[in-house]
C-alpha atoms as a PDB file:
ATOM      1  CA  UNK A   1      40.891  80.164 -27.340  1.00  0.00           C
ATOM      2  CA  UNK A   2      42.537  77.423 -28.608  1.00  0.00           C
ATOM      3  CA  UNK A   3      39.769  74.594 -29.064  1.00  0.00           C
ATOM      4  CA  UNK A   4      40.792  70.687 -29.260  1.00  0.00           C
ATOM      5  CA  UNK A   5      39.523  68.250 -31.627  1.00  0.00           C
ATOM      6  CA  UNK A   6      37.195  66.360 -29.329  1.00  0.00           C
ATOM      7  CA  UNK A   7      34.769  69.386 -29.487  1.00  0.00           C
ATOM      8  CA  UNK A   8      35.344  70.340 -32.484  1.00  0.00           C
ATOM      9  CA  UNK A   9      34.407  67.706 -33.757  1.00  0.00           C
ATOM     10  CA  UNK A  10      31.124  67.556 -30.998  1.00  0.00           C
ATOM     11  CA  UNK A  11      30.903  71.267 -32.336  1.00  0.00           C
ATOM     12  CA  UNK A  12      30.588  69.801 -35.563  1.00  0.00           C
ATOM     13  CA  UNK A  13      28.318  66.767 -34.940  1.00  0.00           C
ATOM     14  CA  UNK A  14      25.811  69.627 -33.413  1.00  0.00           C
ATOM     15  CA  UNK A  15      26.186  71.494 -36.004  1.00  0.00           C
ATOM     16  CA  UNK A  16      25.315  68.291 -38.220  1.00  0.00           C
ATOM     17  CA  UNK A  17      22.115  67.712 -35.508  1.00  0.00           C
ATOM     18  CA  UNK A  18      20.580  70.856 -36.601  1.00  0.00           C
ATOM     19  CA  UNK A  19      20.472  70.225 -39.866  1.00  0.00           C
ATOM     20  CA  UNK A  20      19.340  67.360 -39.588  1.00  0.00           C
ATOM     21  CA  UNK A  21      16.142  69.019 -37.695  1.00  0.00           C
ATOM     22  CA  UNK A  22      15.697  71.663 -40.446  1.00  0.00           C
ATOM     23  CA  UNK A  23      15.649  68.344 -43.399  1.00  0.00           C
ATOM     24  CA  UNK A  24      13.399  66.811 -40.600  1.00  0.00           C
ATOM     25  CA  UNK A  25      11.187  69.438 -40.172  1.00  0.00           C
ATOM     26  CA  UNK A  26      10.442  70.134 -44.212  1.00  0.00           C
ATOM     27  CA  UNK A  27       8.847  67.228 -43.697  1.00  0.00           C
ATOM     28  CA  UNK A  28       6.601  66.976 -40.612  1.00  0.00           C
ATOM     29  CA  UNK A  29       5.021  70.693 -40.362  1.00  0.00           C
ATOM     30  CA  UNK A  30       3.586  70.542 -43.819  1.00  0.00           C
ATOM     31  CA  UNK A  31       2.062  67.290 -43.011  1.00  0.00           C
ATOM     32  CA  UNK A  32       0.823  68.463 -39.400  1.00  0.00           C
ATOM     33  CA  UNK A  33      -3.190  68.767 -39.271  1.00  0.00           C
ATOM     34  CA  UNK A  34      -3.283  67.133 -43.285  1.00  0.00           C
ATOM     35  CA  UNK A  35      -6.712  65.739 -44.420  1.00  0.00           C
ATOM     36  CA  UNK A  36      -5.082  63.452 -46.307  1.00  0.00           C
ATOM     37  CA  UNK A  37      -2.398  61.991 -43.829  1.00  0.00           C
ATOM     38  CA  UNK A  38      -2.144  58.558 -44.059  1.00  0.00           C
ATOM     39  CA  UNK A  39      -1.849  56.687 -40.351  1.00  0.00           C
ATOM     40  CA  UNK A  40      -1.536  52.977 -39.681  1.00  0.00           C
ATOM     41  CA  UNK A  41      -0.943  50.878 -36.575  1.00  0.00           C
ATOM     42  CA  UNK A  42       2.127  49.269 -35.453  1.00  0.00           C
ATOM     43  CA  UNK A  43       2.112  45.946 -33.995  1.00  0.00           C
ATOM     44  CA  UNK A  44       2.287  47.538 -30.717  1.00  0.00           C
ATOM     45  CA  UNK A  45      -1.012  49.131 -31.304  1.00  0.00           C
ATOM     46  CA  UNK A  46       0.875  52.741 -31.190  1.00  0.00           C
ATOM     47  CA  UNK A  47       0.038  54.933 -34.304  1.00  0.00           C
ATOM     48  CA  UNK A  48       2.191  55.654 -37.208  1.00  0.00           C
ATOM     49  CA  UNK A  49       2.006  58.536 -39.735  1.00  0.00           C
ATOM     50  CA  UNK A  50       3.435  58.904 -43.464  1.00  0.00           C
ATOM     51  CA  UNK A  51       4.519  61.624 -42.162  1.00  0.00           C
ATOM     52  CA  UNK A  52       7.301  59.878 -39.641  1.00  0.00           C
ATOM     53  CA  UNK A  53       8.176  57.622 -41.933  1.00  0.00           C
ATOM     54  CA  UNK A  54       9.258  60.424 -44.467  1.00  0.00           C
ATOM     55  CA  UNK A  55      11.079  62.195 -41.656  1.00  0.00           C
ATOM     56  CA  UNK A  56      13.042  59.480 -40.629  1.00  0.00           C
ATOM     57  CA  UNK A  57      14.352  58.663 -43.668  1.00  0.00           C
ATOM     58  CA  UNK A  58      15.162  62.553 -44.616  1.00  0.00           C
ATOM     59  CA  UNK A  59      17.032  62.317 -41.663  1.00  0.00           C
ATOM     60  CA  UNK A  60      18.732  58.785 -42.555  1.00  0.00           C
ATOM     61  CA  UNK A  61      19.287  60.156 -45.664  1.00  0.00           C
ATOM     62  CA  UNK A  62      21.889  63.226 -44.753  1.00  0.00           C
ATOM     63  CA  UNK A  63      23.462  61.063 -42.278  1.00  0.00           C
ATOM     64  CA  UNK A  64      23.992  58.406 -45.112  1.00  0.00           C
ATOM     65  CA  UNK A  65      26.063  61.498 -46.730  1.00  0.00           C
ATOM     66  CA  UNK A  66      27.635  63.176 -43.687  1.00  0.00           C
ATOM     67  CA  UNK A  67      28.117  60.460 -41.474  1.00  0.00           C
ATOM     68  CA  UNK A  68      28.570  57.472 -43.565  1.00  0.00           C
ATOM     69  CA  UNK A  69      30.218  55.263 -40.467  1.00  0.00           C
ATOM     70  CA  UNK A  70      28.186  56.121 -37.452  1.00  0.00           C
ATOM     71  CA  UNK A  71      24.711  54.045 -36.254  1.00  0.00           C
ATOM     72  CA  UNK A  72      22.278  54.653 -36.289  1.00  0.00           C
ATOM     73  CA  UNK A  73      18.636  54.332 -33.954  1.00  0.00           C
ATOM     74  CA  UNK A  74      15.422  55.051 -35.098  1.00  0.00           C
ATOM     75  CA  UNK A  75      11.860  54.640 -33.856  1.00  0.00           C
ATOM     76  CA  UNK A  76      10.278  53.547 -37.589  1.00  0.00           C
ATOM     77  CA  UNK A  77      13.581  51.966 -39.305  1.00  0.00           C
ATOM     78  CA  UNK A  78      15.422  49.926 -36.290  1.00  0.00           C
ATOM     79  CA  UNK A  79      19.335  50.296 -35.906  1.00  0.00           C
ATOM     80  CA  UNK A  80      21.755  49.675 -38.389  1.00  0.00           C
ATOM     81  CA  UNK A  81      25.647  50.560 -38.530  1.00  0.00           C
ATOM     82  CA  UNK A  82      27.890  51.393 -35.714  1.00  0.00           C
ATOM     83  CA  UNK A  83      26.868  51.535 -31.998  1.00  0.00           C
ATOM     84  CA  UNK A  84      30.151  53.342 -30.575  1.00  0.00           C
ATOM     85  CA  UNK A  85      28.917  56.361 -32.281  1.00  0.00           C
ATOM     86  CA  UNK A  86      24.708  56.123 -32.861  1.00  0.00           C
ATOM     87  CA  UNK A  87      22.475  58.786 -34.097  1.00  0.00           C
ATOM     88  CA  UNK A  88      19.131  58.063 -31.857  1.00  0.00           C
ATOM     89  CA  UNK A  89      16.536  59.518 -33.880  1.00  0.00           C
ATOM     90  CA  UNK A  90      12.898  59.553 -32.656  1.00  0.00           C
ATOM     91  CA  UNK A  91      11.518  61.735 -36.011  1.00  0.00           C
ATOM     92  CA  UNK A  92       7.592  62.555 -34.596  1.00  0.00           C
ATOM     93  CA  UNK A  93       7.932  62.255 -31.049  1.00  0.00           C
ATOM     94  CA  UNK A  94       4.107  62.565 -29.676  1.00  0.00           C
ATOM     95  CA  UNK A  95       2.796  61.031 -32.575  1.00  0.00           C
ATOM     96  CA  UNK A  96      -0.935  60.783 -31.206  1.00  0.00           C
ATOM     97  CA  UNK A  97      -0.817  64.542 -30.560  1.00  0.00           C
ATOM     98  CA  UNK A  98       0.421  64.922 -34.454  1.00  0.00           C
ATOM     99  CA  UNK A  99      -2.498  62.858 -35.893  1.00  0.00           C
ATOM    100  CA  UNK A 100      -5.037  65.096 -33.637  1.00  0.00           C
ATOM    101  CA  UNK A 101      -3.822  68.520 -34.617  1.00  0.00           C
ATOM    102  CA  UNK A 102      -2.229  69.133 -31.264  1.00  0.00           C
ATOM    103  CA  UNK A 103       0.948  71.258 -31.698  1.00  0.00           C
ATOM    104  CA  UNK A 104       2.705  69.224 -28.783  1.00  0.00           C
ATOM    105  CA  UNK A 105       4.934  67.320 -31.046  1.00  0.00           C
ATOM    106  CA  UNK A 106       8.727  67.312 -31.934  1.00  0.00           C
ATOM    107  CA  UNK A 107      11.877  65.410 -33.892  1.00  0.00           C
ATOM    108  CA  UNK A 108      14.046  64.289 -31.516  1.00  0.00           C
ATOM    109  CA  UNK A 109      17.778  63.749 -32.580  1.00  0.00           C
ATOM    110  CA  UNK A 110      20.581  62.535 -30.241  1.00  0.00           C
ATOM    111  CA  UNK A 111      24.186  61.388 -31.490  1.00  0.00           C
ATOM    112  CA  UNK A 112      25.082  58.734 -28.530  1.00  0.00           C
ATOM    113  CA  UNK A 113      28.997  57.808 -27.908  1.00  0.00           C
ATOM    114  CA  UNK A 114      29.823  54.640 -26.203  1.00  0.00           C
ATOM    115  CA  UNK A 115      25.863  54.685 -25.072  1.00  0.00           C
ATOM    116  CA  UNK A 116      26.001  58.027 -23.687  1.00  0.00           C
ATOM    117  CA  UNK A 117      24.192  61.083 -25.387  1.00  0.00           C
ATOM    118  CA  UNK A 118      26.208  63.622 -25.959  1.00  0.00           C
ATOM    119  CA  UNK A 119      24.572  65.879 -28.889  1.00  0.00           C
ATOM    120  CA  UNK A 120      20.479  66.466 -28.551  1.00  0.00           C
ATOM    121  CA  UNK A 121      18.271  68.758 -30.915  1.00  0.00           C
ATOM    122  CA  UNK A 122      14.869  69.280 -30.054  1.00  0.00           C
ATOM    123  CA  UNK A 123      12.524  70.682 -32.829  1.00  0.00           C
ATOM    124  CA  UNK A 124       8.993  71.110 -32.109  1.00  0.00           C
ATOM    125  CA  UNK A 125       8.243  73.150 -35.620  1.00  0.00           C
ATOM    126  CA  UNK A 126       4.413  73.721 -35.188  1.00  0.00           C
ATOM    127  CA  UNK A 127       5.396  75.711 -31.963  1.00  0.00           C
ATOM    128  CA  UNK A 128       8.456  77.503 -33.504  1.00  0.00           C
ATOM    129  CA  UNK A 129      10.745  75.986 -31.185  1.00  0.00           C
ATOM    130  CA  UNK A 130      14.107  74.456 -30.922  1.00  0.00           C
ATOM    131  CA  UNK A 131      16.160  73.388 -28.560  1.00  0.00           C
ATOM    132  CA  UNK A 132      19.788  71.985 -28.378  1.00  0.00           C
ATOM    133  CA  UNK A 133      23.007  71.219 -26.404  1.00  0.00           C
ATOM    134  CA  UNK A 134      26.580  69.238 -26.471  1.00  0.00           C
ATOM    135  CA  UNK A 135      28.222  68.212 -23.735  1.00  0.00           C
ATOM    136  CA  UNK A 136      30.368  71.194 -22.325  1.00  0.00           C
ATOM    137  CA  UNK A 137      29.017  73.494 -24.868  1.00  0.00           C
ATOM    138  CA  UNK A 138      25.450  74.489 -22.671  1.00  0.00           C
ATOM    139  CA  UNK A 139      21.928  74.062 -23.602  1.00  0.00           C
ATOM    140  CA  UNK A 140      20.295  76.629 -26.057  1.00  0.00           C
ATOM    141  CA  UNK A 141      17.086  77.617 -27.009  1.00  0.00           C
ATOM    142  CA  UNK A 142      16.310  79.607 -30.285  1.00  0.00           C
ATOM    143  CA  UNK A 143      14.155  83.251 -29.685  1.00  0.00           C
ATOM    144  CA  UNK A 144      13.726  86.213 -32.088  1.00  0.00           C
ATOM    145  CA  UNK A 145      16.500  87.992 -30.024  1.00  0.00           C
ATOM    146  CA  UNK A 146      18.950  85.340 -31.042  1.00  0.00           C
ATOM    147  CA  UNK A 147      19.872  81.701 -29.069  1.00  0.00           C
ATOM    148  CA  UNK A 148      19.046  82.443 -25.419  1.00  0.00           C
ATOM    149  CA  UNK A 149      21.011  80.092 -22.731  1.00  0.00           C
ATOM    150  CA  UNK A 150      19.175  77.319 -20.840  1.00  0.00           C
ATOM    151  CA  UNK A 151      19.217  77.134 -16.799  1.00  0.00           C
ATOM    152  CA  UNK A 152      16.956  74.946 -14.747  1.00  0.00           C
ATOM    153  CA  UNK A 153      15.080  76.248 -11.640  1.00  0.00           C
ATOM    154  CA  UNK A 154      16.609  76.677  -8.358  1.00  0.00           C
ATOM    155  CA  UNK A 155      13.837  75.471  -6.637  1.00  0.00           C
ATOM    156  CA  UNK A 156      14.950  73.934  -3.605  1.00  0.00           C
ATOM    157  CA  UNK A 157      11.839  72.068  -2.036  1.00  0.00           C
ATOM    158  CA  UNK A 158       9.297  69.894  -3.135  1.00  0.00           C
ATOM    159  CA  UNK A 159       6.693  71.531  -1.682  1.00  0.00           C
ATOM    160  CA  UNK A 160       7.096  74.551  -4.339  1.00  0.00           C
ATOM    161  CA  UNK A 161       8.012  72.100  -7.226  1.00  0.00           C
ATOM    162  CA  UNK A 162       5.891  71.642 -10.299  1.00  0.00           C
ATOM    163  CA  UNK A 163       5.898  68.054 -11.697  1.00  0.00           C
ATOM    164  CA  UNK A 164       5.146  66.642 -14.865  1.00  0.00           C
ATOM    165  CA  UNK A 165       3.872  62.915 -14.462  1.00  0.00           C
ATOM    166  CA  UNK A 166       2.998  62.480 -18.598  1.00  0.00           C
ATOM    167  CA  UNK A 167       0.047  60.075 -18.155  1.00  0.00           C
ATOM    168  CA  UNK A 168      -1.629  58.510 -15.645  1.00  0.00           C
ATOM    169  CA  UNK A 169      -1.696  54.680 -17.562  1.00  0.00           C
ATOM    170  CA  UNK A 170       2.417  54.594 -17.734  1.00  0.00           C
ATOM    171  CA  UNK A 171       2.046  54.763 -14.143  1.00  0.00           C
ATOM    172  CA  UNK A 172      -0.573  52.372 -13.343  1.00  0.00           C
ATOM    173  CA  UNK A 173       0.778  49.953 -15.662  1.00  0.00           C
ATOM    174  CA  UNK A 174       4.680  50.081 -14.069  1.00  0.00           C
ATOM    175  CA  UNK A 175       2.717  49.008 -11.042  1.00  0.00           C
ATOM    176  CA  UNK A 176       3.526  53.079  -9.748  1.00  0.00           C
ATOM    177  CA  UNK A 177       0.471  54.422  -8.899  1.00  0.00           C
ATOM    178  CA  UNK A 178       1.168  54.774  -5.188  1.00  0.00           C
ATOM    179  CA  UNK A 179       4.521  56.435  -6.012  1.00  0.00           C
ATOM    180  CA  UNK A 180       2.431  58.905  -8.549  1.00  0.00           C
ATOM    181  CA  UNK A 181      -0.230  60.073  -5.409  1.00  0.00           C
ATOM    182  CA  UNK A 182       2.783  60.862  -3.195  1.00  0.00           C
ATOM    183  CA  UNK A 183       3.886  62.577  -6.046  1.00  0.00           C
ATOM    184  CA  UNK A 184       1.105  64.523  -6.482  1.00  0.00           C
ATOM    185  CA  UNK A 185       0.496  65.294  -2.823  1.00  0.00           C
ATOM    186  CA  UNK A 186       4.015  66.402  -1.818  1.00  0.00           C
ATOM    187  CA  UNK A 187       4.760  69.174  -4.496  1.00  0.00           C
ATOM    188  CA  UNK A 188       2.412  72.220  -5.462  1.00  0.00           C
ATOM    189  CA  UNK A 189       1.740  71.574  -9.003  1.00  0.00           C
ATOM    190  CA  UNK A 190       0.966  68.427 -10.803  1.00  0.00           C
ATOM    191  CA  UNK A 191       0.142  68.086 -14.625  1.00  0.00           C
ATOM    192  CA  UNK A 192       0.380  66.446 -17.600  1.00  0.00           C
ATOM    193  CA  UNK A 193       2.171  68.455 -20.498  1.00  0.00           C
ATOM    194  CA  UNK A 194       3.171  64.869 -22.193  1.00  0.00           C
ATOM    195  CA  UNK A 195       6.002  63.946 -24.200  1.00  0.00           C
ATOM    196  CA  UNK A 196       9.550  66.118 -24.862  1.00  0.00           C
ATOM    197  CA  UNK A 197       7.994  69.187 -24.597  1.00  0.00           C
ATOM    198  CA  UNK A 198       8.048  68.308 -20.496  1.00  0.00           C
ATOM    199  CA  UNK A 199      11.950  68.131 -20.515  1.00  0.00           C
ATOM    200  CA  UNK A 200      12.291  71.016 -22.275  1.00  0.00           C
ATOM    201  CA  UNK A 201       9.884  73.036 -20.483  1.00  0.00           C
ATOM    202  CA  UNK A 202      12.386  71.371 -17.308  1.00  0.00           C
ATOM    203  CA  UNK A 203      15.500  72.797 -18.891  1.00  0.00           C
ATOM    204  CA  UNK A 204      14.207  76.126 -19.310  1.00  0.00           C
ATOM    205  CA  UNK A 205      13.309  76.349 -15.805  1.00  0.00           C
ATOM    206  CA  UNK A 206       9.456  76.273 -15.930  1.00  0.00           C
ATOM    207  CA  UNK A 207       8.868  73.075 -14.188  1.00  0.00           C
ATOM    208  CA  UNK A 208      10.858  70.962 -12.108  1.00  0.00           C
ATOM    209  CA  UNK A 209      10.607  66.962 -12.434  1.00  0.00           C
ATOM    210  CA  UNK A 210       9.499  64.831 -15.390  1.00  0.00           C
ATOM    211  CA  UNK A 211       9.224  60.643 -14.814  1.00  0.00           C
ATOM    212  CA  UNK A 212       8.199  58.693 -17.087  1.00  0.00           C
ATOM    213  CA  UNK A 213       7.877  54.978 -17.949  1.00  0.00           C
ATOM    214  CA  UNK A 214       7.725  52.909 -20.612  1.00  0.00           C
ATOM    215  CA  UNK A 215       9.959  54.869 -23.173  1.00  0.00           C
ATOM    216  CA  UNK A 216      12.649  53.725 -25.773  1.00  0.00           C
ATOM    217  CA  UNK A 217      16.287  54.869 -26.151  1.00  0.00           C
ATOM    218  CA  UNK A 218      14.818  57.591 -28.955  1.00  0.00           C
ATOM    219  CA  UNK A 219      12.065  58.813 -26.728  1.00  0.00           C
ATOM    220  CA  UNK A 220      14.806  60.298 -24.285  1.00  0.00           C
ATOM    221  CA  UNK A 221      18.078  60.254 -25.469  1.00  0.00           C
ATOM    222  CA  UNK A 222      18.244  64.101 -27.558  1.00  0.00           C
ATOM    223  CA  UNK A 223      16.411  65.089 -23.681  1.00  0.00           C
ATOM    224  CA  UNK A 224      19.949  64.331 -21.886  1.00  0.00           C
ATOM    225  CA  UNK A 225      22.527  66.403 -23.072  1.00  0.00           C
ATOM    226  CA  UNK A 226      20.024  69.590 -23.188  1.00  0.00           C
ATOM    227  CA  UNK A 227      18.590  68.908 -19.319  1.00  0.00           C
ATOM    228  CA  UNK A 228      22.046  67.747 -18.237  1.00  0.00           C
ATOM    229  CA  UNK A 229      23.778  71.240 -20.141  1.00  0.00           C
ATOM    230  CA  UNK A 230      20.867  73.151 -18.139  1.00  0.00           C
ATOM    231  CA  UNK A 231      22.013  71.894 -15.076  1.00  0.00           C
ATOM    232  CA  UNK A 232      19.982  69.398 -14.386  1.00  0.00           C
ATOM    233  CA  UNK A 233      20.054  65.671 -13.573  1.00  0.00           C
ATOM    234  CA  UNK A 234      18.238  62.957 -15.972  1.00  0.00           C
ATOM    235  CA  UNK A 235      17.843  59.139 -14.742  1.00  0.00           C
ATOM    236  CA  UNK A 236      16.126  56.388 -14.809  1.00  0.00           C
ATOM    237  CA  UNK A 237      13.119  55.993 -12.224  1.00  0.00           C
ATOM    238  CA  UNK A 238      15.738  54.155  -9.845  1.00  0.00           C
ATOM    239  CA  UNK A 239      18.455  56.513  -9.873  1.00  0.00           C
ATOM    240  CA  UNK A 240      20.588  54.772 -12.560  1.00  0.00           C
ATOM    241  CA  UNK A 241      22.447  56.545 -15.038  1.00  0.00           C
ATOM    242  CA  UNK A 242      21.411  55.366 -18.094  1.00  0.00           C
ATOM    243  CA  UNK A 243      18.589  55.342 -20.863  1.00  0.00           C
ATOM    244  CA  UNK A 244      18.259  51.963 -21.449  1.00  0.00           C
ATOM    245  CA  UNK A 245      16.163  51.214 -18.267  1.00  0.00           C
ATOM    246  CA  UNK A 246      12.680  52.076 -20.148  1.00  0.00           C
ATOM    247  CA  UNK A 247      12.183  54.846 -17.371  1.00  0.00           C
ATOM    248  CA  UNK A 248      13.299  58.136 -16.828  1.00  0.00           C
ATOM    249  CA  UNK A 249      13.744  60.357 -14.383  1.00  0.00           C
ATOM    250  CA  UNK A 250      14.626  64.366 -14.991  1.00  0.00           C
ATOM    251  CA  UNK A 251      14.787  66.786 -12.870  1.00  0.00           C
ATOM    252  CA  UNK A 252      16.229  70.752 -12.060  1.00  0.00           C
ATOM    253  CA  UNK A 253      19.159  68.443 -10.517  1.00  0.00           C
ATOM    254  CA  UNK A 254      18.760  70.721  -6.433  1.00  0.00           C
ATOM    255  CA  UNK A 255      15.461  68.138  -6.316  1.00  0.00           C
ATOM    256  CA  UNK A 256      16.899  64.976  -7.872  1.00  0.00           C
ATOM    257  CA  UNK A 257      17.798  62.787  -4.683  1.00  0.00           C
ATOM    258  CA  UNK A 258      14.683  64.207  -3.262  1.00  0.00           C
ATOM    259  CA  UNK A 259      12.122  62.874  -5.932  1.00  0.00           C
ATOM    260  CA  UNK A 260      14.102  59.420  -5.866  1.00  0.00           C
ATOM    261  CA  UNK A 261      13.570  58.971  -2.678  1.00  0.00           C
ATOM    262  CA  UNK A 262       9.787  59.930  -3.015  1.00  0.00           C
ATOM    263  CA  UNK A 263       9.363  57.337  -5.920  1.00  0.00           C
ATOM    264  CA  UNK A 264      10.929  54.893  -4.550  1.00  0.00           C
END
C-alpha cells in the first residue's frame, strides 16, 4: 500500500509522541510516592510537583531537537512557537493523585493542527499503561501480547450506561448540579474514576460517558484523537466541537446526542 505524505508524516509525528512519553516517563515514575518530592502551589491554588516541572521540560527538550518549528502548549511552561502545528503537553495529569501515592496519574501529549488534535499519547507509567492514536490510523493500547486495538462500547441506552462524572465540585461550581442528579439517576452506574484515566477507560469500552468542567486545552486534547479513533464522540458540555470551551464531553459516540440532551 502505497502511503501519502500527510500520514506519513502523522505516522511520524506519533511515532515522535511516544517518545516523547518514554523521555517523559524517566522522569515522573521515579519521582511517584518520593519522600523527598518537592510540591508548591500555583497561583490558582492547584499543586505543583518538581516532578512536572522536570517532565515538561524533558519533553520540551526533544521537541526543541525534533520539532524545532512547531508550538508548543504546556500546563507548567505556557505556549511558545507556532500554533498551526502545537504540541499540547499536560506532563502529570492528576497531579493531586501523584503527590498522594495514588497510581491514577498520566503524561498527556497531543500534537494539535490548525486547533484540532490529531496525535494523542497517553502514559500512565505507575499502572503500566499506554495509550495512543492518529487520526485514521485507530486507537491502540499497549498489552504483553503486543498493541491491542481500541473500540468503544456498543451500549445503546442510558439506562445500561456507566458514567464517569470526575468530581462532584466541577459540577456544582459550573452551576450543573441538577444536570449531574439526572445524570446519575438515568444510567446504571455512576462514579468517579477522575482525570484521563476516565477517557481511556471510555475508549476501551469499559465505561460509557465522561463530562467534565473546568479543564484546559492540555487536560483533554491527547483524549481526542484516541476516543475519536475508538469510535467515539468527544465535545464540549454543549455539543460543540472543540476543546477550547473549558468543558468536555466524551462519550462511546451510539450515546452522544443522548447525554447532550440529558445535560442540557
Amino acid at each position: 500500500m502505497t502511503v501519502s505524505p500527510a500520514f506519513a508524516d502523522l505516522r511520524g509525528d506519533l511515532e515522535l509522541a511516544l517518545r516523547l512519553a518514554d523521555a517523559a516517563d524517566a522522569q515522573s515514575l521515579p519521582r511517584f510516592d518520593a519522600p523527598d518530592l518537592e510540591i508548591s502551589t500555583k497561583a490558582d491554588h492547584s499543586h505543583v510537583t518538581d516532578a512536572d516541572l522536570a517532565t515538561e521540560r524533558a519533553i520540551r527538550d526533544l521537541l526543541s531537537r525534533e520539532r524545532p518549528d512547531d508550538g508548543i502548549l504546556g500546563e507548567e511552561f505556557g505556549t511558545a512557537g507556532d500554533t498551526r502545528r502545537q504540541w499540547i503537553i499536560d506532563p502529570i495529569d492528576g497531579t493531586a493523585h501523584f503527590l498522594r501515592g495514588i497510581p491514577l496519574w498520566g503524561t498527556m501529549i497531543a500534537l494539535a493542527i490548525d486547533g484540532a488534535p490529531q496525535v494523542g499519547v497517553v502514559s500512565m507509567p505507575a499502572l503500566g499503561r499506554r495509550w495512543w492514536a492518529a487520526a485514521n490510523e485507530g486507537a491502540w493500547t499497549a498489552t504483553e501480547a503486543g498493541a491491542r486495538r481500541l473500540a468503544t462500547s456498543t451500549v445503546s441506552s442510558l439506562a445500561d450506561a456507566t458514567v464517569s462524572f470526575q468530581s462532584i465540585t466541577q459540577w456544582a461550581d459550573a452551576g450543573r448540579l441538577p444536570a449531574l442528579m439526572r445524570l446519575a439517576e438515568s444510567t446504571w452506574r455512576d462514579r468517579a474514576y477522575g482525570d484521563v484515566f476516565s477517557y481511556m477507560l471510555l475508549a476501551e469500552g469499559r465505561i460509557e460517558m465522561v463530562a467534565e468542567f473546568d479543564v484546559k486545552e492540555y487536560d483533554i486534547a491527547a483524549a481526542v484523537p484516541i476516543v475519536r479513533e475508538a469510535g467515539g464522540r468527544m465535545t464540549s458540555v454543549d455539543g460543540r466541537e472543540t476543546i477550547t470551551d473549558r468543558s468536555a464531553l466524551a462519550t462511546n459516540g451510539v450515546l452522544h446526542d443522548a447525554f447532550l440532551q440529558l445535560l442540557a
